[in-house]
Structure formats: structure tokens, C-alpha cells
Protein backbone atom coordinates (compact mmCIF):
# COMPACT_ATOMS: atom_id res chain seq x y z
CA UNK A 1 74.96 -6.04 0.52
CA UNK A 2 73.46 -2.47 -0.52
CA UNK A 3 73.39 -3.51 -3.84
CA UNK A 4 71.74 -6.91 -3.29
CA UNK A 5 68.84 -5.53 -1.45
CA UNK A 6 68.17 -3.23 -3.64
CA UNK A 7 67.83 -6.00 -6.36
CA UNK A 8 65.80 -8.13 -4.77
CA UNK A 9 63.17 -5.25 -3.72
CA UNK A 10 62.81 -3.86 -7.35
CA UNK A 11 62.06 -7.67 -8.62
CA UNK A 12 59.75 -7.84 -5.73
CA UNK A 13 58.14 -4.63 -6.71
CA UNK A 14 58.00 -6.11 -9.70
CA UNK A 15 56.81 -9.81 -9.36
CA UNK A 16 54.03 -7.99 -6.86
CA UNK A 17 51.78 -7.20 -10.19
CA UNK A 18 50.92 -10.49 -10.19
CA UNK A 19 49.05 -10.07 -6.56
CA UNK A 20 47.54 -6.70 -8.01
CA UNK A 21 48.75 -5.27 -4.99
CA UNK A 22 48.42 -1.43 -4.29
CA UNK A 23 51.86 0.55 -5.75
CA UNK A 24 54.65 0.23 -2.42
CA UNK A 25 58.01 -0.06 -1.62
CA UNK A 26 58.34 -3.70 -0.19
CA UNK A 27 60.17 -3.89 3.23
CA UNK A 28 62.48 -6.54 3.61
CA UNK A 29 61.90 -8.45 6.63
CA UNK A 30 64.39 -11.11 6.37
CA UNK A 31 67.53 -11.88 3.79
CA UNK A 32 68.94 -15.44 4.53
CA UNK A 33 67.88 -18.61 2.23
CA UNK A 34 64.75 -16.47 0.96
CA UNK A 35 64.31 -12.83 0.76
CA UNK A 36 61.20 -11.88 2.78
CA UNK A 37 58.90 -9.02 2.36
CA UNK A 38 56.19 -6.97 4.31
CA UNK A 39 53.51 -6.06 1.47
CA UNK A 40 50.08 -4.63 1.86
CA UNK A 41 47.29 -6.11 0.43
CA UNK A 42 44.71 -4.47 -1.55
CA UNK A 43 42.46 -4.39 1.21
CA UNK A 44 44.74 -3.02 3.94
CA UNK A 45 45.51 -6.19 5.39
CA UNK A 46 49.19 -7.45 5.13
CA UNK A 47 51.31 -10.48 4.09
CA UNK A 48 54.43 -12.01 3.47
CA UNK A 49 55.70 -11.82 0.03
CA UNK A 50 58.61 -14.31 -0.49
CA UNK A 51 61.48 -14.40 -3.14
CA UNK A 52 63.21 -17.93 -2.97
CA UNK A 53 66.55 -17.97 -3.24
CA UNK A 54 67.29 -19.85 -6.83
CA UNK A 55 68.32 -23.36 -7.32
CA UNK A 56 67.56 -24.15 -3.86
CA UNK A 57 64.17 -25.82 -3.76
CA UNK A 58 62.55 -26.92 -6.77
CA UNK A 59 58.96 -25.81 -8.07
CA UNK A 60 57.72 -28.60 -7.12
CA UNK A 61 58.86 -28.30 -3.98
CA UNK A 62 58.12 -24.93 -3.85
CA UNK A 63 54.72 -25.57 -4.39
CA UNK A 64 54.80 -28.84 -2.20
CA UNK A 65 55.49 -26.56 0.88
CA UNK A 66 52.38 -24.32 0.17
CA UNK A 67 50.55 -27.25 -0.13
CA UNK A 68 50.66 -28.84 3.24
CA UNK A 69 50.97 -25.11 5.05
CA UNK A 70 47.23 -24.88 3.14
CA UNK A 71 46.54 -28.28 4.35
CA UNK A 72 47.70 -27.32 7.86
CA UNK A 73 45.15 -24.17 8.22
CA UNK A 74 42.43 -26.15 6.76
CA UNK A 75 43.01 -28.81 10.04
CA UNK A 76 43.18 -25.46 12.37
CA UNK A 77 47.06 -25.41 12.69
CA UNK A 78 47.75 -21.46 12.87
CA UNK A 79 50.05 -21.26 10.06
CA UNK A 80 50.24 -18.82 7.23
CA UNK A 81 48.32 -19.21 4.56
CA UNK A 82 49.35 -18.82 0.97
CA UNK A 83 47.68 -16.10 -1.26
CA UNK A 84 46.56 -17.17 -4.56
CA UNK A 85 47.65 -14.40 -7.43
CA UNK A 86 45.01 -12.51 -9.70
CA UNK A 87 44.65 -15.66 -12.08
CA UNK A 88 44.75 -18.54 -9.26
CA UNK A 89 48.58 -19.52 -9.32
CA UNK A 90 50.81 -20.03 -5.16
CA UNK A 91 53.89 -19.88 -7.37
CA UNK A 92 55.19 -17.49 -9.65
CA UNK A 93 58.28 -17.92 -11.66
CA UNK A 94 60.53 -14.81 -13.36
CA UNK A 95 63.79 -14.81 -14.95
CA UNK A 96 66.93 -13.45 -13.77
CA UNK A 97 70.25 -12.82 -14.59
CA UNK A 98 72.76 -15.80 -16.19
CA UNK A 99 69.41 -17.42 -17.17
CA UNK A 100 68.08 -18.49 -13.69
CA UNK A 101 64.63 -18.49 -12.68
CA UNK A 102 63.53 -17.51 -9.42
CA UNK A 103 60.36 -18.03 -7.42
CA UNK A 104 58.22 -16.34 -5.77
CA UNK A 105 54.96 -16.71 -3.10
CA UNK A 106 52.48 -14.98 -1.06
CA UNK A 107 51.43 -15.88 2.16
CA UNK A 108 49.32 -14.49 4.64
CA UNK A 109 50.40 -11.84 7.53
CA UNK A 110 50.39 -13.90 11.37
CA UNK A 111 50.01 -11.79 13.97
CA UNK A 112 52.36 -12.25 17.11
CA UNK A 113 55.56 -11.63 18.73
CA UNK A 114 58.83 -13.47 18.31
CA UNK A 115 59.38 -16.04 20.94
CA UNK A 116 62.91 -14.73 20.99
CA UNK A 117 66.18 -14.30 18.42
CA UNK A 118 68.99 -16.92 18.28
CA UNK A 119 71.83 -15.88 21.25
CA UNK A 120 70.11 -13.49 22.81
CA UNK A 121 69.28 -15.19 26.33
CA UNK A 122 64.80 -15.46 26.49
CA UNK A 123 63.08 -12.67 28.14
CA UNK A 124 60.34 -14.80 29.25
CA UNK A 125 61.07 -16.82 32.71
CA UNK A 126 58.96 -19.07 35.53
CA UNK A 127 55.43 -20.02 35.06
CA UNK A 128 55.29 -17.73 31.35
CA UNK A 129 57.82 -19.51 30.29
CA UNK A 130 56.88 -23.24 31.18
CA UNK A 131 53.21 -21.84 29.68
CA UNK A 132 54.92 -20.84 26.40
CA UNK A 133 56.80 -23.92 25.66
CA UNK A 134 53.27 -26.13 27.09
CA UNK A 135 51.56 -24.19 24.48
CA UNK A 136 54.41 -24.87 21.54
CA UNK A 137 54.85 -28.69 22.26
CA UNK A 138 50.74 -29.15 22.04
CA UNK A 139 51.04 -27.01 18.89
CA UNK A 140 54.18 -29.25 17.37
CA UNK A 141 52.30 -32.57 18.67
CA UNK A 142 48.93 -30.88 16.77
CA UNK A 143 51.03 -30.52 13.62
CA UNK A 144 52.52 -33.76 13.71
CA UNK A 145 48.73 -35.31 14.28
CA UNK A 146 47.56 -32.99 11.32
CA UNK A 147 50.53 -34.40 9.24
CA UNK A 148 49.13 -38.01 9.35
CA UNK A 149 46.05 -37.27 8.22
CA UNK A 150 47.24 -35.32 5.12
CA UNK A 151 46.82 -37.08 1.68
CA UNK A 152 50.40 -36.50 0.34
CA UNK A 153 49.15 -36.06 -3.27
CA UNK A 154 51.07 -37.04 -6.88
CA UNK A 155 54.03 -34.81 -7.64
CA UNK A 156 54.61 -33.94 -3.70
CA UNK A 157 58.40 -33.22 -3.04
CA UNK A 158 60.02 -32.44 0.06
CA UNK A 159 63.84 -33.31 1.61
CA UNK A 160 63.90 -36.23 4.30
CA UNK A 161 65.92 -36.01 7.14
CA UNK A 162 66.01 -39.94 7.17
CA UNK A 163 68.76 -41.53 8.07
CA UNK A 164 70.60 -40.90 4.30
CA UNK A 165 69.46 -36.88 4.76
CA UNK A 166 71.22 -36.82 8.31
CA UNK A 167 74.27 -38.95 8.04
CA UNK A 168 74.62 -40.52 4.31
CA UNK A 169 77.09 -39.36 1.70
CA UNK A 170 74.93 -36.24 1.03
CA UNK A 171 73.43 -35.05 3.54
CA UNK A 172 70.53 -32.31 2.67
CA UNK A 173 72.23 -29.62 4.96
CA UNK A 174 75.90 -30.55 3.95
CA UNK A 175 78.75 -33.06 4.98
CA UNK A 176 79.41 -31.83 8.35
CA UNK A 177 82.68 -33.88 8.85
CA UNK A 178 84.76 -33.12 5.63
CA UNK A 179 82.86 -29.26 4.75
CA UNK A 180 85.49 -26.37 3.93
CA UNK A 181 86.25 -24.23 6.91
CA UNK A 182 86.76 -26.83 9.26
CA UNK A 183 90.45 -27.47 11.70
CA UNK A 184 91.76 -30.46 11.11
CA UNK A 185 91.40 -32.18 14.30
CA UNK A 186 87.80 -30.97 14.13
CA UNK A 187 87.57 -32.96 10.97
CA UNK A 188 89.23 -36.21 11.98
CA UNK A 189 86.42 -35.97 15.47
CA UNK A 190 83.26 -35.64 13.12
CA UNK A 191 84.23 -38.25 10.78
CA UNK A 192 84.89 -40.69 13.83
CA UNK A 193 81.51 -39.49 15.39
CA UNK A 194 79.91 -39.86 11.61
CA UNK A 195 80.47 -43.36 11.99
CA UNK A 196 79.86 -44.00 15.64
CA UNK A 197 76.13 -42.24 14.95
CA UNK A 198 74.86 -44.15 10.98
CA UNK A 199 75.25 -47.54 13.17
CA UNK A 200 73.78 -45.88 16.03
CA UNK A 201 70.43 -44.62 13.91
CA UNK A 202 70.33 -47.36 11.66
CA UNK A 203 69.27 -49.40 14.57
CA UNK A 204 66.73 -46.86 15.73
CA UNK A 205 65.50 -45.65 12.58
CA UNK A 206 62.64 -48.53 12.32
CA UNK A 207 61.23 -47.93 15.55
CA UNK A 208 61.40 -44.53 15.73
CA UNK A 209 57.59 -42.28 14.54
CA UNK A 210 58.40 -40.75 11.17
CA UNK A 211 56.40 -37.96 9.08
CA UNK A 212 55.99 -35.08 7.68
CA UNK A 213 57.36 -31.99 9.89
CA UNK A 214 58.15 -28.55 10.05
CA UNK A 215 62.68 -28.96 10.46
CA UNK A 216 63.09 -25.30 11.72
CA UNK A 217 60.95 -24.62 14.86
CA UNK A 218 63.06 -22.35 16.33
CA UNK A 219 62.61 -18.98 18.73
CA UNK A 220 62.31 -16.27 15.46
CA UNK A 221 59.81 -18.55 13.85
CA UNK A 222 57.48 -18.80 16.78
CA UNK A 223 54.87 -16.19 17.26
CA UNK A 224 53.35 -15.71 20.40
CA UNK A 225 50.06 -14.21 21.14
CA UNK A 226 49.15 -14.10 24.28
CA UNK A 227 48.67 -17.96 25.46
CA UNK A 228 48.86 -19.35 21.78
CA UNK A 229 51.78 -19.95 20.03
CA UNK A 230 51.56 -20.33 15.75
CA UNK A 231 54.47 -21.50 13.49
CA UNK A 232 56.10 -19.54 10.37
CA UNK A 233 58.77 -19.95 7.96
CA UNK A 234 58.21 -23.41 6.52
CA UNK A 235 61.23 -23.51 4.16
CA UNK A 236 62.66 -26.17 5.38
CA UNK A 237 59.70 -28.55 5.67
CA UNK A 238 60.17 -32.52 4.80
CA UNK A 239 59.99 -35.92 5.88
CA UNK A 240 62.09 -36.61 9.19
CA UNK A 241 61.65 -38.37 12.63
CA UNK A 242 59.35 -36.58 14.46
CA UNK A 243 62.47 -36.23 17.64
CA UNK A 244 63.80 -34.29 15.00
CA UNK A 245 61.33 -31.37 15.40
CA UNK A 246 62.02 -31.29 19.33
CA UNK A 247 65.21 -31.72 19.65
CA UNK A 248 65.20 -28.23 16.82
CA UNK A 249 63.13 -26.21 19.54
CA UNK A 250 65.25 -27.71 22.22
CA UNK A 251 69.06 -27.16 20.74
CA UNK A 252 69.49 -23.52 20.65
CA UNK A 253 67.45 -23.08 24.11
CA UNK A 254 69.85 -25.66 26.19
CA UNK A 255 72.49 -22.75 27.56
CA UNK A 256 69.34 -21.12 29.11
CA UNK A 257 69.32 -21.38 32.78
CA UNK A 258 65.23 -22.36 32.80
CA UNK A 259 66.55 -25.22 30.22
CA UNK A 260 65.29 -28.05 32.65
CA UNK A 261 61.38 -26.28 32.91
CA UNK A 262 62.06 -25.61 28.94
CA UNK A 263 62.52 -29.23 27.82
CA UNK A 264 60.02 -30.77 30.53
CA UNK A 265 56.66 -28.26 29.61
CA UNK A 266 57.71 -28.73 25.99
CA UNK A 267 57.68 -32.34 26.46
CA UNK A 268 54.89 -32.27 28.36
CA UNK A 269 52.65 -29.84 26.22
CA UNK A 270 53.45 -32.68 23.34
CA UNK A 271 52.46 -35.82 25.38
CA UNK A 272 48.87 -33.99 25.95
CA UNK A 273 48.18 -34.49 22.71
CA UNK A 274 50.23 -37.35 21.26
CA UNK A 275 51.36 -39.70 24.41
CA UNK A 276 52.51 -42.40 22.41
CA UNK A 277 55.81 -40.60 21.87
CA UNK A 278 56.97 -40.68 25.14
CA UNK A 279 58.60 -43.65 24.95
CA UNK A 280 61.11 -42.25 22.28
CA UNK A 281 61.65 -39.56 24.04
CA UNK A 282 64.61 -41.17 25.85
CA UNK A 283 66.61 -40.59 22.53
CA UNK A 284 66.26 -36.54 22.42
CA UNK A 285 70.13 -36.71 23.18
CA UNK A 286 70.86 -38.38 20.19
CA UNK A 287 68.88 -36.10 17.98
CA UNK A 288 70.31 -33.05 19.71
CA UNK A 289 73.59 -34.16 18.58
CA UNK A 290 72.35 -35.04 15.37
CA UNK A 291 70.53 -31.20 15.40
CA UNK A 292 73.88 -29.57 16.09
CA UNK A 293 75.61 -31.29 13.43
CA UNK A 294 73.54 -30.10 10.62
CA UNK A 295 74.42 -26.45 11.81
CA UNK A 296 78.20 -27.05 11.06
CA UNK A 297 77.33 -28.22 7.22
CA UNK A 298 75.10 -25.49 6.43
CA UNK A 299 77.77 -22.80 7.70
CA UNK A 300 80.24 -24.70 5.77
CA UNK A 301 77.83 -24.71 2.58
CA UNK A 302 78.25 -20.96 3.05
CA UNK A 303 81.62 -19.89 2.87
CA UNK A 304 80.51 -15.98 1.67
CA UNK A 305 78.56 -15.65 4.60
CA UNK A 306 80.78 -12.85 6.50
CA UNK A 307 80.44 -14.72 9.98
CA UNK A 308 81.31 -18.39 8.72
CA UNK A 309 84.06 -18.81 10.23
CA UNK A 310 82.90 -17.80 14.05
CA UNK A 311 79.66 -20.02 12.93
CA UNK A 312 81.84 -23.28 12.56
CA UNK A 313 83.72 -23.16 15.84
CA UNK A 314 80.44 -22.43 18.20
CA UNK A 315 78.74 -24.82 15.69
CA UNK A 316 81.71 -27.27 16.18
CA UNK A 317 82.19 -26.84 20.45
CA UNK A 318 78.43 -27.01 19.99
CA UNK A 319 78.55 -30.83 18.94
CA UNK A 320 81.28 -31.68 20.64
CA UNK A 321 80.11 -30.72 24.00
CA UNK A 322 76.87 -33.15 23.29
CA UNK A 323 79.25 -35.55 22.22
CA UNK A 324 80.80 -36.05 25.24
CA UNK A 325 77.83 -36.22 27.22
CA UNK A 326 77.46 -39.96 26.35
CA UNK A 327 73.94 -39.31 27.05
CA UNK A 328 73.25 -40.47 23.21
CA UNK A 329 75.44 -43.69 23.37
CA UNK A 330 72.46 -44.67 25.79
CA UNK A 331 70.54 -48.54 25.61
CA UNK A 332 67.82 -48.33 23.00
């Protein structure tokens, strides 16, 4: 792992010409699909410089993502904002080794503390708490009202977590019922509950509000400051069913004992600004489920991850406890 960091830190030492930024030694913030620096600007101020991780998104996509986070701050969504380099490019490409390209982005610095990190139970409780997750589901409902407006413009490409991007042949995350690491009975239950949930969704799918949203709204990539909440990490951006987005913030927050006050001031905090998804809202089991599932095909997508293996069985006891709720299998 030495090795690899200290790779990607001399290309972004590199690649940071382009920015004109003052001579530093990047610190890497993050290492997981993209490799994510703290730079300083020229003026003192700082910002997130971004190495994607190659043959993952396309440029287009690439520069698709900047595109609507731009769009976003221009409709008062407090997102970053991406940095434009010395001659006007988002995107800048650079070769590297077995003649790959790799990409690479500035975006502006967002001030704010984490909400929280993935299994470590939230510190926040009570009336902060329910305040919080008011603020995020106005925030999420704000985004998905900003989203509606935008003018998707020619060459715009994002993944869809449609029905075919959750449960078709190739799903964007993985096949989560036949993906290397799994037990066999594990295996034979996802492929039965594959086809138990494409009938299910095909017959939601046409009523259900569909858009543009952010995928990954989870506790490290919301900021809080103070009483406002803003969004980062946009990587996994797309098209999907706006229950999609919720049930993301809800999943990994369900074990908490405040879950009940979580779920209803999220809810809540959303229906402020966009009531006319409270209707759906009956289905959030369903998309949990769904949620959890595309956990166990990204793990299994990742074999040289060093933890893949304890991913896949909390990932797997993970669905099937939602599974067996029945709580999905509900009327439409």
C-alpha cells in the first residue's frame, strides 16, 4: 500500500501544475475508487484535488459529474464546486503506466464536520439528531428539486440505477447473486430473491419519481455545520429512483438505536420541501433491500480489497435480514 500512495501523490504533485498551485506535498485524504487530496490554493484557500481511479468512469462522465455539481451551486445546493485549471479545462487527462490514462479534477474545499464514519455507532442523539437528519432530508429533497430543473445538455453521461442498473444482467455495482466470494447457499438465496425483486420493481418502476441523484449520501459524505448540512463526494452520481437516495442515508443508520427519530425527521425534512413523495414512501423497504444488495456486488467486484471477505458476510446477513422482514413484499 506504501508504494501505491506514494505513486499516486508524486502524479498528483505532478498533474497539480496544471492548477498553478503553490509547490506542496499533497495529503491524501481518501484512497478507495478515487484518490483524494488536500491541496492549497494559490491564494491560501484549500480544495480537493481528485485522481480517478482509471477505467472506471469515462471522460465524459467525468466531466458529466462536474457538470451538474456546477449546476447544483449555481441553484444554491452547498456542494463543491469544481476549479477550472490555468487554461479553463474541469478535467485533466495524463498517462500512466501499461498505456492507461487517468483523470484528474479540482474542486473546491467545504467546510464542515463528518456526520459520522460507517460502523462506528453516531455521536449525535435526541433533538440534534432529529435536527441533523430534518436538515439532510430538506437538503436531499432541495437537490432532487434542483435536479429537475437542470438542462441535461448533449454528450451528458451518467450510470442509472433503473431497474436494468439494479437487478438486470449487469448491474452497475456488480451481480450480487453469482459475484466471487460468495457461500453457496448464499448464492442459491440471492438468485431466488433476484427474481422475486425484477417482477417486484418492474411493476413499480412506472410509478415511481425518477431523476437525477446523488447514489452515495452516506454519514462520511455529509458535512455538518452547525444547523446546515452540505453534500460531497459525487462519484457515484446518475439517474435512479429518487427512494434510492433515502433508502442510501437510511441503510447503514438502521442498527442505531435513534433509527425510528432517524428515518421519521429525514422523511419529514424531505416532505417540507417535496410532499408529493410521500406517497412512495411506503416502498423504502424495498429499496433498502435493494440498497444492501448493491453492497455485496461491489465487495465482490473487489476481491484485492484485504477485508472482502468479512465485507460479503455482513453485506450478505445485511440483505438477508431485510429479506425476511417481508416488509418489501408489501401491496403497491
Amino acid at each position: 500500500m506504501g508504494d501505491i500512495i506514494e505513486t499516486l501523490t508524486t502524479r498528483a504533485q505532478a498533474v497539480a501544475r496544471h492548477w498553478r498551485l503553490p509547490p506542496q506535498a499533497p495529503h491524501l485524504l481518501k484512497y478507495r475508487e478515487n484518490a483524494v487530496f488536500k491541496v492549497t490554493l494559490p491564494d491560501g484557500g484549500k480544495a480537493a484535488l481528485r485522481l480517478h481511479r482509471p477505467d472506471y468512469h469515462s471522460p465524459d462522465a467525468l466531466a458529466s459529474e462536474l457538470a451538474w455539481m456546477a449546476s447544483l451551486r449555481r441553484s444554491g445546493i452547498a456542494v463543491p464546486e469544481p476549479v477550472a485549471t490555468a487554461d479553463g479545462r474541469l478535467l485533466v487527462a495524463f498517462d500512466i503506466e501499461d498505456g492507461k490514462r487517468q483523470y484528474a479534477d479540482l474542486i473546491g474545499w467545504v467546510d464542515g464536520e463528518p456526520l459520522g464514519e460507517s460502523g462506528t455507532p453516531l455521536r449525535r442523539g435526541g433533538s440534534e439528531l432529529q435536527a441533523v437528519f430534518g436538515a439532510i432530508g430538506r437538503e436531499m429533497a432541495r437537490l432532487h428539486q434542483a435536479a429537475d430543473g437542470f438542462m441535461v445538455p448533449e454528450g451528458f453521461e451518467r450510470p442509472a440505477w433503473d431497474a436494468q442498473g439494479l437487478l438486470g444482467e449487469a448491474p452497475f455495482w456488480g451481480r450480487f447473486w453469482d459475484c466471487p466470494g460468495l457461500h453457496e447457499d448464499d448464492a442459491v438465496f440471492l438468485a431466488g430473491l433476484l427474481r422475486q425483486l425484477r417482477d417486484r420493481l418492474a411493476s413499480l418502476a412506472p410509478s415511481l419519481d425518477y431523476g437525477l441523484i446523488h447514489a452515495d449520501i452516506v454519514r462520511e459524505n455529509v458535512l455538518v455545520r452547525g444547523t446546515d448540512v452540505a453534500f460531497i463526494d459525487f462519484d457515484d452520481c446518475g439517474f435512479g429512483f429518487r427512494l434510492f437516495d433515502l433508502a442510501t442515508t437510511l441503510l447503514r443508520n438502521r442498527l442505531e438505536p435513534d433509527y425510528p427519530l432517524i428515518e421519521a425527521a429525514l422523511l419529514d425534512g424531505y416532505t417540507k420541501i417535496r410532499p408529493q413523495m410521500r406517497a412512495e414512501f411506503r416502498h423504502l423497504p424495498l429499496f433498502l433491500l435493494l440498497r444492501s444488495l448493491t453492497y455485496i456486488g461491489w465487495a465482490g467486484a473487489r476481491p484485492e480489497l484485504p477485508d472482502t471477505v468479512d465485507r460479503l458476510r455482513r453485506y450478505v446477513a445485511d440483505a438477508r435480514d431485510l429479506a425476511d422482514m417481508q416488509e418489501w413484499t408489501a401491496a403497491p
